[in-house]
Protein backbone atom coordinates (compact mmCIF):
# COMPACT_ATOMS: atom_id res chain seq x y z
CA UNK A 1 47.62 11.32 10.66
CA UNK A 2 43.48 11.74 10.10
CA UNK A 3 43.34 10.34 13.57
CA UNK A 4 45.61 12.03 15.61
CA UNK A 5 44.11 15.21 13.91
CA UNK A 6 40.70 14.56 15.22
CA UNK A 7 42.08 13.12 19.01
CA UNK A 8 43.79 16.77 18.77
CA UNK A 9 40.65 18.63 17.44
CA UNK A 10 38.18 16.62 19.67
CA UNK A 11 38.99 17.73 22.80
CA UNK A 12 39.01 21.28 22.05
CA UNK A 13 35.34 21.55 20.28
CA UNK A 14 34.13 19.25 23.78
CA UNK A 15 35.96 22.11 26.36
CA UNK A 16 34.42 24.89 24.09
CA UNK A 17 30.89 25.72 23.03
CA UNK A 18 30.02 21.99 21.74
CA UNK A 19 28.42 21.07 24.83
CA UNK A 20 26.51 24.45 25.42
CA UNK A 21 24.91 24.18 22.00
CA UNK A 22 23.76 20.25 22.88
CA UNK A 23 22.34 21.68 25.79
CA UNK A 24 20.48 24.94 24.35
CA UNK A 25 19.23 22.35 21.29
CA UNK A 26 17.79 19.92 23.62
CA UNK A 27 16.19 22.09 26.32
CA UNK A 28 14.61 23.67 22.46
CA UNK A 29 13.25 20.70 21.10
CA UNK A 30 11.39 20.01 24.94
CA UNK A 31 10.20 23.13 24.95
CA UNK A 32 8.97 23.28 21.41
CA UNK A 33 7.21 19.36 22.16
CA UNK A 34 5.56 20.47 25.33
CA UNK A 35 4.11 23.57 23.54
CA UNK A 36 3.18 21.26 20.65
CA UNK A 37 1.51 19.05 23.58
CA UNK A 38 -0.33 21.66 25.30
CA UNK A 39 -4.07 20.82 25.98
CA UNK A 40 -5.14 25.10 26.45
CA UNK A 41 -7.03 27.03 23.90
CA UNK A 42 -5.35 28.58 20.88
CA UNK A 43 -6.81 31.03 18.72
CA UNK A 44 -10.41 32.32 18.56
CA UNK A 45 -13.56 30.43 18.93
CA UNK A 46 -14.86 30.63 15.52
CA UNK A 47 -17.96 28.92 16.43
CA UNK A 48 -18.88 31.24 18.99
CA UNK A 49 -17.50 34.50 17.07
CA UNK A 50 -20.14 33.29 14.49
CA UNK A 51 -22.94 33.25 16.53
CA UNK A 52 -23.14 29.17 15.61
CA UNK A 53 -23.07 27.62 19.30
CA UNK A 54 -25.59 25.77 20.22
CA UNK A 55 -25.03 22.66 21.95
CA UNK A 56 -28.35 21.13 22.22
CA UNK A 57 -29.22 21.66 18.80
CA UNK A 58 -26.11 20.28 17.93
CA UNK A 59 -26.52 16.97 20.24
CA UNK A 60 -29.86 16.56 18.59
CA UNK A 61 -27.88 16.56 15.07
CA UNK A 62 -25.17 14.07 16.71
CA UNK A 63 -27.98 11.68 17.24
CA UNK A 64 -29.48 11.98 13.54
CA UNK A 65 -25.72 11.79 12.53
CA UNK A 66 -25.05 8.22 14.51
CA UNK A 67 -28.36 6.94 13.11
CA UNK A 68 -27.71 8.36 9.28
CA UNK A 69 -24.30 7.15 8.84
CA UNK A 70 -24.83 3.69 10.81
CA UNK A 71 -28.11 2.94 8.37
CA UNK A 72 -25.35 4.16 5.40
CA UNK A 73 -22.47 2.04 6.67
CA UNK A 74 -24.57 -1.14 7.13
CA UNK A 75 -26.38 -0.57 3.37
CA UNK A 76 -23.06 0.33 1.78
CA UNK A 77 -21.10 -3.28 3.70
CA UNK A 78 -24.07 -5.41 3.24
CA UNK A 79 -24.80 -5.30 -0.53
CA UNK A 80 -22.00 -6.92 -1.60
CA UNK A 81 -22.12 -10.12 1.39
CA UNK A 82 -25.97 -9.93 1.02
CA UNK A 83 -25.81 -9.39 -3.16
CA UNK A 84 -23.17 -12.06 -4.10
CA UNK A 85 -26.43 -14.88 -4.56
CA UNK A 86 -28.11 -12.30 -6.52
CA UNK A 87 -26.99 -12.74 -10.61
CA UNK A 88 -26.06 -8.48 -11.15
CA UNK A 89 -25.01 -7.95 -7.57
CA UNK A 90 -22.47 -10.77 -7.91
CA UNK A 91 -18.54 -9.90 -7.81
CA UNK A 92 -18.07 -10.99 -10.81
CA UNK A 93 -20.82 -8.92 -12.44
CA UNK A 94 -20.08 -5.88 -14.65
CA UNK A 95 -22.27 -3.76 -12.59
CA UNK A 96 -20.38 -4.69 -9.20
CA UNK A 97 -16.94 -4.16 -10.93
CA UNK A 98 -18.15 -0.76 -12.26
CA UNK A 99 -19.93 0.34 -8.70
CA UNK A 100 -16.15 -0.99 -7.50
CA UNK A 101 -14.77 2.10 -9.70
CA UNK A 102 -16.73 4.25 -8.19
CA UNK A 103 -15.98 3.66 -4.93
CA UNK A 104 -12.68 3.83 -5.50
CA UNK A 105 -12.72 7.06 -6.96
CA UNK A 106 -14.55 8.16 -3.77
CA UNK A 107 -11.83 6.58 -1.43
CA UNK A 108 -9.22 8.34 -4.12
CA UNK A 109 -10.74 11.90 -3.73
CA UNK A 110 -10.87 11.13 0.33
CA UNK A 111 -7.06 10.97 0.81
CA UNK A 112 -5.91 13.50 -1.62
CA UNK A 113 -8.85 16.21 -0.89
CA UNK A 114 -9.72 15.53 2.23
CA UNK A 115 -7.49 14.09 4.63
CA UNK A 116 -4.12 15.02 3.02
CA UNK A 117 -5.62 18.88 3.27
CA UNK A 118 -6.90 18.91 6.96
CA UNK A 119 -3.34 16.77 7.76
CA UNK A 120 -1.42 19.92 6.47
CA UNK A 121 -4.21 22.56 8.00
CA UNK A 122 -3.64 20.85 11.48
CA UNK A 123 0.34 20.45 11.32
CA UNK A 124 1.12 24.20 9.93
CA UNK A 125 -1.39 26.06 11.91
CA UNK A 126 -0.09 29.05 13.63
CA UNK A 127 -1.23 27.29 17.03
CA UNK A 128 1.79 25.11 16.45
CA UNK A 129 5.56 26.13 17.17
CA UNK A 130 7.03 27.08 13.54
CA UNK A 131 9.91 25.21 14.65
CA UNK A 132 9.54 22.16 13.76
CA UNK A 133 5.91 22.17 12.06
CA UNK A 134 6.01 24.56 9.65
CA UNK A 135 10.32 24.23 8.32
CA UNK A 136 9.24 20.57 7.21
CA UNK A 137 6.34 19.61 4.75
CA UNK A 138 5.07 16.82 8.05
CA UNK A 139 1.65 15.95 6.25
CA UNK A 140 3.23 14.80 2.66
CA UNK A 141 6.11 12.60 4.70
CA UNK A 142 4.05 10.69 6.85
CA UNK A 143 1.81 10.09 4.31
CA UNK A 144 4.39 8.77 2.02
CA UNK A 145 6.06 7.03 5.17
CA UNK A 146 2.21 5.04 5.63
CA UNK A 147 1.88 4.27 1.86
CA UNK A 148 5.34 2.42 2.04
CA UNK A 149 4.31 0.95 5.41
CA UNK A 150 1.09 0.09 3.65
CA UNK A 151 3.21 -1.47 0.55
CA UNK A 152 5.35 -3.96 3.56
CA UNK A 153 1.56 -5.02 5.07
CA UNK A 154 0.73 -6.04 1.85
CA UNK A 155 3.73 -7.68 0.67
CA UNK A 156 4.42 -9.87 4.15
CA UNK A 157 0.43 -10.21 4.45
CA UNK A 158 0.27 -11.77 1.24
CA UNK A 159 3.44 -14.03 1.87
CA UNK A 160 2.00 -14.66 4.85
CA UNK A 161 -1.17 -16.34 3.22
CA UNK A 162 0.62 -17.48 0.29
CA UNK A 163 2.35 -20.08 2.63
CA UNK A 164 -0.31 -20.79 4.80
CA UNK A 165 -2.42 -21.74 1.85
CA UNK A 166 0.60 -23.89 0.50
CA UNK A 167 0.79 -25.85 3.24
CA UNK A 168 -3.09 -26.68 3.56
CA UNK A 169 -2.74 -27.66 -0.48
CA UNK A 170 0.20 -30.11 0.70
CA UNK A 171 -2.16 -31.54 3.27
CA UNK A 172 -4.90 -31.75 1.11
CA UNK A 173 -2.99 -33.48 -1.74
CA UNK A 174 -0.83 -35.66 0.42
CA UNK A 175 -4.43 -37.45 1.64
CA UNK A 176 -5.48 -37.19 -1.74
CA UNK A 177 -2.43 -39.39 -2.75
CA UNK A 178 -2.99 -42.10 0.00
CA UNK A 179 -7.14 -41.84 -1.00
CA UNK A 180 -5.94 -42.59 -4.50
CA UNK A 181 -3.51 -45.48 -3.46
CA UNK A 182 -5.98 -47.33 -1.22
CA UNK A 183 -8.55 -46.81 -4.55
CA UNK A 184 -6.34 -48.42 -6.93
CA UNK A 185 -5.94 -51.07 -4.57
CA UNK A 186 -1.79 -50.61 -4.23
CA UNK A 187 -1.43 -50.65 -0.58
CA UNK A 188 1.70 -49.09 0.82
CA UNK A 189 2.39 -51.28 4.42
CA UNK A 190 6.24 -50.33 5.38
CA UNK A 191 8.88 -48.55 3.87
CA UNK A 192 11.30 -49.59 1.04
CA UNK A 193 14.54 -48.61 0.26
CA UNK A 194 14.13 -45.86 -2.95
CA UNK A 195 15.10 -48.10 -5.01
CA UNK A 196 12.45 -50.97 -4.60
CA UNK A 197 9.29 -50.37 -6.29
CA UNK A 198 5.77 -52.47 -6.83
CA UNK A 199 4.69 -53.19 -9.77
CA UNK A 200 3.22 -50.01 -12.04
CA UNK A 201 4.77 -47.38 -9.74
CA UNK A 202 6.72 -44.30 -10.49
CA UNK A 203 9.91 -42.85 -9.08
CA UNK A 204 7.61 -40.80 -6.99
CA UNK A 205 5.02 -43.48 -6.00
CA UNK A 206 1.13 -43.37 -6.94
CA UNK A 207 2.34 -39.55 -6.46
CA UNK A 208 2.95 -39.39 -10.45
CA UNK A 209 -1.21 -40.40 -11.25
CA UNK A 210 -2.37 -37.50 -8.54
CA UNK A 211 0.23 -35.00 -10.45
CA UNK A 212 -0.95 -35.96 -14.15
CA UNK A 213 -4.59 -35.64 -12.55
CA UNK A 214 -3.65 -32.14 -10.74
CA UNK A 215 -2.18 -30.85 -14.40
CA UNK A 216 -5.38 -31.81 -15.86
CA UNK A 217 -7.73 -29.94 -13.15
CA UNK A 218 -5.40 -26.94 -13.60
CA UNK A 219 -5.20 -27.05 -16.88
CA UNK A 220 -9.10 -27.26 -17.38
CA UNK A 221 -9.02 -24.56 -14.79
CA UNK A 222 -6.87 -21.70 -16.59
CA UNK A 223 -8.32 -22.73 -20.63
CA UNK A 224 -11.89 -21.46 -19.02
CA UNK A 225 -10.44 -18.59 -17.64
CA UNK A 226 -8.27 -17.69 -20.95
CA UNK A 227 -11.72 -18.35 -22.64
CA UNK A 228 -13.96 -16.32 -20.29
CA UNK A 229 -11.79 -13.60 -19.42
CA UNK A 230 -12.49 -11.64 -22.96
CA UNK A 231 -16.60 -11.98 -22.51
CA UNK A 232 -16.81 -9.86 -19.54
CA UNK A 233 -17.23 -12.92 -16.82
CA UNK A 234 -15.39 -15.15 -14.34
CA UNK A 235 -16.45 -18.63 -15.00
CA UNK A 236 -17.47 -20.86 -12.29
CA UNK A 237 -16.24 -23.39 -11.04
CA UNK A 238 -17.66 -27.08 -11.20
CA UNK A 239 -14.77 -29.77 -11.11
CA UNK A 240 -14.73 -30.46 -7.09
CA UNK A 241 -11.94 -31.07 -5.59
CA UNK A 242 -9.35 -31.73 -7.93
CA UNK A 243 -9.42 -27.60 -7.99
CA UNK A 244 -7.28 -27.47 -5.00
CA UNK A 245 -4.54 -29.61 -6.72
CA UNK A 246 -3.95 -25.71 -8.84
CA UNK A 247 -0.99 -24.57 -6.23
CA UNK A 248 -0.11 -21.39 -7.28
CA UNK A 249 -2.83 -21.11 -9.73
CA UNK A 250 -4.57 -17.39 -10.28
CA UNK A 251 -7.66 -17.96 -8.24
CA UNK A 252 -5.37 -18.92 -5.09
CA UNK A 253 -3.09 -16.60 -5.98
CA UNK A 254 -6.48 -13.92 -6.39
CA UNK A 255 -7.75 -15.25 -3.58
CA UNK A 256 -4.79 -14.62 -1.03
CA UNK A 257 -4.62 -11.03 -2.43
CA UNK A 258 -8.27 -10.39 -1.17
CA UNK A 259 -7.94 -11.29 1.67
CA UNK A 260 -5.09 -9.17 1.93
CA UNK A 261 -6.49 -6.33 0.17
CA UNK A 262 -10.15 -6.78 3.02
CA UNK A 263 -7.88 -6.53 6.21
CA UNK A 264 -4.95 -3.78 5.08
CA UNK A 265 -8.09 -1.32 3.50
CA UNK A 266 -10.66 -2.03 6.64
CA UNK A 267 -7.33 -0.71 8.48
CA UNK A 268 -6.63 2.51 6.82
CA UNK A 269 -11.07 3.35 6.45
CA UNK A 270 -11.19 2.51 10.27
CA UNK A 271 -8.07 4.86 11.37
CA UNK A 272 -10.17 7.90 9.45
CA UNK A 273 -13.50 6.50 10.87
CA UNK A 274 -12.32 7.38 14.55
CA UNK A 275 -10.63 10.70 14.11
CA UNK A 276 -13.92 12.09 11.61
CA UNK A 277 -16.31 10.43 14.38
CA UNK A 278 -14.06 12.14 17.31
CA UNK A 279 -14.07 15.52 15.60
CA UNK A 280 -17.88 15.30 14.93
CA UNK A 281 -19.05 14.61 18.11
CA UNK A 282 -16.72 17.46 20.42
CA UNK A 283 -18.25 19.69 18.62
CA UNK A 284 -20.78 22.10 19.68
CA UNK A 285 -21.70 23.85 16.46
CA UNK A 286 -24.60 22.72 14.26
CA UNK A 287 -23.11 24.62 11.21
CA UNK A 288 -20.47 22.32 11.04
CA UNK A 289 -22.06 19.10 12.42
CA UNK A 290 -25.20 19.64 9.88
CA UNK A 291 -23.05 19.49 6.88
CA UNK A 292 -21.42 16.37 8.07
CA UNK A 293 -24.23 14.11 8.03
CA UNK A 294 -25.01 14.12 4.38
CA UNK A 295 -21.16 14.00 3.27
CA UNK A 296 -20.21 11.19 6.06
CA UNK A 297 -23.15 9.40 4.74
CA UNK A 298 -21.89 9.10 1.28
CA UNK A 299 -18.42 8.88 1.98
CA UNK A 300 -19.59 5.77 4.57
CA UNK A 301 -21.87 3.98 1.95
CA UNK A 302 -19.48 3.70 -0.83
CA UNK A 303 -16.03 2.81 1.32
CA UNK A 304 -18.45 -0.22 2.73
CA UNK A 305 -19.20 -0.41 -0.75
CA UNK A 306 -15.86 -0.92 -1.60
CA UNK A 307 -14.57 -2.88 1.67
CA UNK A 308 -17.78 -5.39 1.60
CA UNK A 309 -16.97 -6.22 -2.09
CA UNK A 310 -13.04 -6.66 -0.91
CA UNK A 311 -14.83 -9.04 1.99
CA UNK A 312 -16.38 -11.19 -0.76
CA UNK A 313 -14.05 -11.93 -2.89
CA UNK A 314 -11.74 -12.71 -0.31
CA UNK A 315 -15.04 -15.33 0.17
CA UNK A 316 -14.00 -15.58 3.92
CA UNK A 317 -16.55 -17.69 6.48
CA UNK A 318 -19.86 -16.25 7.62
CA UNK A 319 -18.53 -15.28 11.05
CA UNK A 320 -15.65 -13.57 10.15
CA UNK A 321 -17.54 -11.63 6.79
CA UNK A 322 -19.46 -10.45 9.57
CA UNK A 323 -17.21 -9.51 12.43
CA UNK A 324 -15.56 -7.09 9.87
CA UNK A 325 -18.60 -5.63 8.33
CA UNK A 326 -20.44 -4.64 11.65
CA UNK A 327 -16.34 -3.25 13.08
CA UNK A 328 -16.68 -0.70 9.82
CA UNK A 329 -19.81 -0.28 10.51
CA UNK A 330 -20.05 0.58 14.05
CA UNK A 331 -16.57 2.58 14.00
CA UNK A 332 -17.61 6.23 12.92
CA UNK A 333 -20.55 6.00 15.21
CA UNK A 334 -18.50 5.04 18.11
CA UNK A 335 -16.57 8.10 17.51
CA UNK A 336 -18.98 9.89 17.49
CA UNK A 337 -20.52 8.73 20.91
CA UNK A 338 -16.99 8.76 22.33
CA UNK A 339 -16.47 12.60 21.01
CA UNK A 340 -19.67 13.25 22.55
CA UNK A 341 -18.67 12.05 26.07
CA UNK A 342 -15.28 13.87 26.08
CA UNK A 343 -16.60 16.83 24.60
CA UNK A 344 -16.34 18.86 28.34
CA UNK A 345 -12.60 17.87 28.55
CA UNK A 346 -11.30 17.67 24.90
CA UNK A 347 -10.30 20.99 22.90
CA UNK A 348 -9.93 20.31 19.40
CA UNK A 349 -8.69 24.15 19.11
CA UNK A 350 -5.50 22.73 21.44
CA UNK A 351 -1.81 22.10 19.75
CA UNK A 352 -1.86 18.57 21.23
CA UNK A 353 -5.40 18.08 19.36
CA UNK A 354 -4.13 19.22 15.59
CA UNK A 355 -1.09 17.57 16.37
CA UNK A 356 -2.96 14.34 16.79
CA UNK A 357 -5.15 15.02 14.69
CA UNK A 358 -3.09 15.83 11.87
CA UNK A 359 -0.55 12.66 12.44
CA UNK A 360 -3.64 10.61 12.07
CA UNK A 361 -5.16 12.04 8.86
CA UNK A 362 -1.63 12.00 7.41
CA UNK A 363 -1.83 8.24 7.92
CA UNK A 364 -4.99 7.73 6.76
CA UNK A 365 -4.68 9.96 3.41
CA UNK A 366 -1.50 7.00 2.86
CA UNK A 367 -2.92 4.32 3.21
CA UNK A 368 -6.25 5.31 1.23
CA UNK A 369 -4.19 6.35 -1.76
CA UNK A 370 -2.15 3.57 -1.84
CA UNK A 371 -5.37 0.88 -1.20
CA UNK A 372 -7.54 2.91 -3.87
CA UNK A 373 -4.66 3.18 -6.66
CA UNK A 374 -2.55 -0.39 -6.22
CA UNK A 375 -5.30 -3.11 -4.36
CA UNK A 376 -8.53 -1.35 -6.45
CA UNK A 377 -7.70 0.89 -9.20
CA UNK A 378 -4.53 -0.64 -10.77
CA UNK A 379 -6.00 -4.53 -10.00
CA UNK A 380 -9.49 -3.85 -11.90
CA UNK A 381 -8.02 -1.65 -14.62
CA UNK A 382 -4.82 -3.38 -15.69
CA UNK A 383 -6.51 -6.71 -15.77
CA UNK A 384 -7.40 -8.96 -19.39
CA UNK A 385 -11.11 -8.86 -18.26
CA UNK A 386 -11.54 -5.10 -18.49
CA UNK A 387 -8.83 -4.67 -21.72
CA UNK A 388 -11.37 -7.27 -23.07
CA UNK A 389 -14.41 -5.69 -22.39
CA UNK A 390 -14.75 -2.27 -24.29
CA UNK A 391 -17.79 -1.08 -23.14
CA UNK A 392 -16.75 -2.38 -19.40
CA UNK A 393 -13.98 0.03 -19.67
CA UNK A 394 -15.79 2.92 -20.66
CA UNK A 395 -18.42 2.14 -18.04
CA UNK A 396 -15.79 1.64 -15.51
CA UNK A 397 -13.68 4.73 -16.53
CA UNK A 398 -16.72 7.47 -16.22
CA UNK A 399 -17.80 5.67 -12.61
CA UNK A 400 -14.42 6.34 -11.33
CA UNK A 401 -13.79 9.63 -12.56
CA UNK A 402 -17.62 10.75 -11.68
CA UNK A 403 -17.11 8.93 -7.92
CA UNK A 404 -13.32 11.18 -6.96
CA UNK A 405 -15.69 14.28 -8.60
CA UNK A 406 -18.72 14.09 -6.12
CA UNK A 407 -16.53 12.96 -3.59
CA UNK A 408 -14.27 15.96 -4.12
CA UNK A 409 -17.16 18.37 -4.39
CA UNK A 410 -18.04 17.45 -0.95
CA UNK A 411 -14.86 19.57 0.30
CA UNK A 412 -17.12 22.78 -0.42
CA UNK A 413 -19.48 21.57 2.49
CA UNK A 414 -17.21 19.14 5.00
């Protein structure tokens, strides 16, 4: 009965008006997009209204800019890589854990007051179509929609390197085993059947000696952590390599997440990095390129900050510690120079510009909030070290809340 209702019903909503309203909705949302699209100006030219052009004054500034935020970048990266031989620069020092804080209070304060507020500026501006931009909060959705996607980086990133680093244990252990073997002089020529054995051997070969000897190293391994955990320092590490025997222990398991943490943060910095460098350098007015320096300076120093202590403790090689520090480095600055050179051709006053523009900081706030409250606010602040460390906490505490303050102050000016 339903379905001869609807093979009566269809028919007559396809011959009436159905097909008309598909049409009129589609040839709407094209129109609306290529509006939202268009490269021509929109508005008034504030700059010039105010008297505030001046483009070789402001190329002069784009030059001290480049330098001033490059010198900031490379300071703010290289302390940690640089610091980590030096005894209160270390990572596991309470001043680097409480200089952490406040970089992640300034990489807090970024996404919530300053990308997430320019996203919404650019995607509701009257420039835009009100249909769709300004029926649907666009700014708080993709920024959500980037956390989450932020949240599935992590998760598969980290399984990722959770089973890479398994299988290199295996390796390591399974030569271990036949190093131990050949040492105890039981030499293993063909294979038996499983259930002839040589004299002194377990179900499980020399395999059982390596495992009582692996339970030892790990055990030795997590009784000095329980013991240093509640003085305020990460013990080091002395007992060779029986350490890598620990599968699954908490500095692999710290380590991995590092890494992790390094590569999904450089990410979201870089993605901001290219649109603040892009929207520096087309512009022609030194009252809003002069402010910039100063605030992208800070705002550079302490995110390397932050990323170049992430880079350390995921203690990656030389090389690669490098490659990463000189790509944050070099990536406002390169905006910059590339904003510069498109300048004559790019309108940031166009829809298609705070469109982009907007898409991109909505991304970026996402990811920043999600890196600054899971990977460094919830993974320093929830941990035994700083509940053990009462004056750590309260040091840690006032550097975050005083680092989201400046940086949020820095909204009056940029």
């Amino acid at each position: 009965m339903p379905m001869s209702f609807l093979e009566d019903l269809l028919p007559v909503i396809w011959n009436g008006n159905f097909r008309g309203n598909i049409r009129f909705y589609s040839d709407l949302f094209q129109q609306k997009l290529s509006q939202s699209m268009s490269n021509t100006v929109c508005g008034p030219q504030d700059e010039e209204s105010e008297g505030c052009r001046d483009a070789v004054y402001a190329l002069i500034l784009k030059m001290v800019a480049i330098a001033a935020i490059l010198t900031a970048g490379v300071c703010g990266v290289a302390i940690p890589l640089l610091g980590k031989k030096r005894r209160f620069l270390r990572t596991d020092s309470n001043l680097f854990v409480a200089a952490k804080a406040f970089a992640a209070g300034v990489i807090l304060a970024t996404g919530f007051v300053h990308m997430l507020p320019d996203a919404t500026s650019s995607l509701t501006s009257p420039c835009l179509p009100k249909m769709p931009w300004s029926k649907f909060p666009f700014s708080g959705f993709i920024a959500m929609m980037a956390a989450l996607a932020t949240l599935l980086a992590d998760f598969i990133g980290t399984q990722y390197y959770a089973r890479k680093q398994d299988r290199q244990s295996q390796i390591v252990a399974r030569t271990d085993s036949l190093d131990a073997i050949s040492e105890s002089g039981i030499i293993q020529a063909e294979p038996r059947g499983w259930k002839s054995k040589v004299f002194g051997e377990e179900e499980g070969g020399a395999m059982h000696i390596v495992g009582m000897h692996a339970h030892a190293a790990h055990h030795r391994h997590s009784h000095s952590q329980e013991e240093g955990a509640c003085e305020g320092r990460i013990p080091e590490h002395s007992h060779g390599h029986s350490h890598s025997y620990g599968i699954g222990n908490g500095e692999d398991d710290a380590g991995i997440r590092h890494i992790v943490v390094s590569q999904v943060l450089e990410l979201g910095i870089v993605s901001h990095s290219v649109i603040i460098g892009l929207s520096l350098g087309v512009s022609h007015s030194p009252c809003t390129v002069k402010p910039l320096i100063g605030a992208l300076s800070f705002h550079q120093f302490f995110e390397g900050f932050a990323l170049g202590g992430c880079i350390s403790q995921a203690r990656f090689r030389t090389l690669h510690s490098t490659i990463m520090a000189c790509f944050f480095a070099l990536t406002t600055p390169i905006g910059i120079s590339v904003g510069m050179g498109i300048s004559s051709i790019y309108n940031s006053d166009s829809p298609r510009a705070l469109v982009i523009e907007g898409i991109f900081d909505s991304i970026s706030a996402g990811i920043l909030v999600y890196m600054a409250l899971v990977d460094l606010i919830a993974a320093d602040f929830l941990s035994k070290r700083m509940s053990c460390n009462v004056r750590l906490q309260v040091l840690s505490y006032f550097a975050l809340f005083i680092g989201a303050t400046l940086m949020s102050l820095l909204a009056l000016w940029a």
